[in-house]
Protein backbone atom coordinates (compact mmCIF):
# COMPACT_ATOMS: atom_id res chain seq x y z
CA UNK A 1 -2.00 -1.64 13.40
CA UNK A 2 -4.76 -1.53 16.30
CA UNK A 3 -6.94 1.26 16.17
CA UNK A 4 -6.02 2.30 19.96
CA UNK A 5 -2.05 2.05 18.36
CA UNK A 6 -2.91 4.37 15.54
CA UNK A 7 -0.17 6.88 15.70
CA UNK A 8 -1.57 8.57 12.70
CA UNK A 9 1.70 9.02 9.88
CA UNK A 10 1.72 12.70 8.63
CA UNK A 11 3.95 11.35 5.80
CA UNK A 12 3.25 10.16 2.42
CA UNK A 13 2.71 6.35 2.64
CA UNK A 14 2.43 4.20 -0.40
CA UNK A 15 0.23 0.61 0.52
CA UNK A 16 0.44 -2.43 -1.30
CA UNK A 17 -0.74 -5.78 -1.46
CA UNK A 18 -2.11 -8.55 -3.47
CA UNK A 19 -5.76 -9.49 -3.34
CA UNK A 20 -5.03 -13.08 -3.18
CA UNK A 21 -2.43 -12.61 -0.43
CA UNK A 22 -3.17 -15.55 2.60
CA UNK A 23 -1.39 -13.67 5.01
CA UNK A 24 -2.45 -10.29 5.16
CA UNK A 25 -6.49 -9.93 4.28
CA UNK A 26 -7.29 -7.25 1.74
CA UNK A 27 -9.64 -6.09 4.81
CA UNK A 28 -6.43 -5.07 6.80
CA UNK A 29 -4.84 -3.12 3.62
CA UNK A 30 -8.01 -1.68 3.15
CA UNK A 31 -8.05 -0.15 6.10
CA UNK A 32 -4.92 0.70 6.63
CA UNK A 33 -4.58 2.63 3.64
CA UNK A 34 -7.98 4.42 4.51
CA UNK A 35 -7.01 5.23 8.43
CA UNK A 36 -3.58 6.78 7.09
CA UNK A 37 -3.80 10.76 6.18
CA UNK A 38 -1.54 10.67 3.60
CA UNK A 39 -1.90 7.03 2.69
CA UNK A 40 -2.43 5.59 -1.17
CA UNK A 41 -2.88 2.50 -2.08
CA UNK A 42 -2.08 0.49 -5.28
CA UNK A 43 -4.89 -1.15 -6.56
CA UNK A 44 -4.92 -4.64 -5.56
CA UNK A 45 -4.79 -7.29 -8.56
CA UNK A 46 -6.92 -10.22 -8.37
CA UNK A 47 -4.64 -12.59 -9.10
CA UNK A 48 -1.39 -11.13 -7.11
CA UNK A 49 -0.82 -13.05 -3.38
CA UNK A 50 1.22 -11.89 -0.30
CA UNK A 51 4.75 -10.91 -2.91
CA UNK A 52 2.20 -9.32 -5.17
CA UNK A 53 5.04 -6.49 -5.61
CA UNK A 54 7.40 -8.83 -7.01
CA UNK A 55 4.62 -11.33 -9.41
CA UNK A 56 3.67 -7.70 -11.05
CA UNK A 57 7.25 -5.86 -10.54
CA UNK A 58 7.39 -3.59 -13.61
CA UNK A 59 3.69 -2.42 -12.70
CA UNK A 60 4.06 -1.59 -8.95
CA UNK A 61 7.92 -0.55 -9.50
CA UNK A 62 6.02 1.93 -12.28
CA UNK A 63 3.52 3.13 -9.82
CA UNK A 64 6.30 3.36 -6.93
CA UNK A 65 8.34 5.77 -8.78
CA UNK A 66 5.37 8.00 -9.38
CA UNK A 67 4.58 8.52 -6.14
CA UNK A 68 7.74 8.68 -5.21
CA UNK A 69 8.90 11.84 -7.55
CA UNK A 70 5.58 13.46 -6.54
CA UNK A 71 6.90 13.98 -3.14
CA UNK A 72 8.54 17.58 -2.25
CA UNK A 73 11.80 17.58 -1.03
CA UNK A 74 12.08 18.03 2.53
């Protein structure tokens, strides 16, 4: 996202990505993840690339499930 398209979110937003990912620089998630209000982001692993959710599943499915349940009902 552009910084002149920055709509900010006002919801929750969970980011991910690998470090190693060739597509989408660790710069962009970065900042992404800082930009959004509500935004967290799961640490990146070194060794994880652009389906770094799927090479460490049980660790980011772990992490997604926490931040999912520690959302309020709306």
């Amino acid at each position: 996202m552009a910084p002149q398209e920055d709509r900010a979110s006002t919801r929750p937003v969970l980011v991910a990505n690998g470090e190693s990912d060739r597509m989408v620089p660790s710069e962009n998630t970065l900042d992404l993840a800082a930009r959004l209000p509500r935004g967290e982001l799961v640490p990146l692993d070194p060794d994880a690339g652009h389906g770094g959710i799927f090479q460490y599943h049980d660790e980011f499915v772990t992490r997604a499930r926490a931040f999912l349940e520690a959302q309020p009902d709306d």
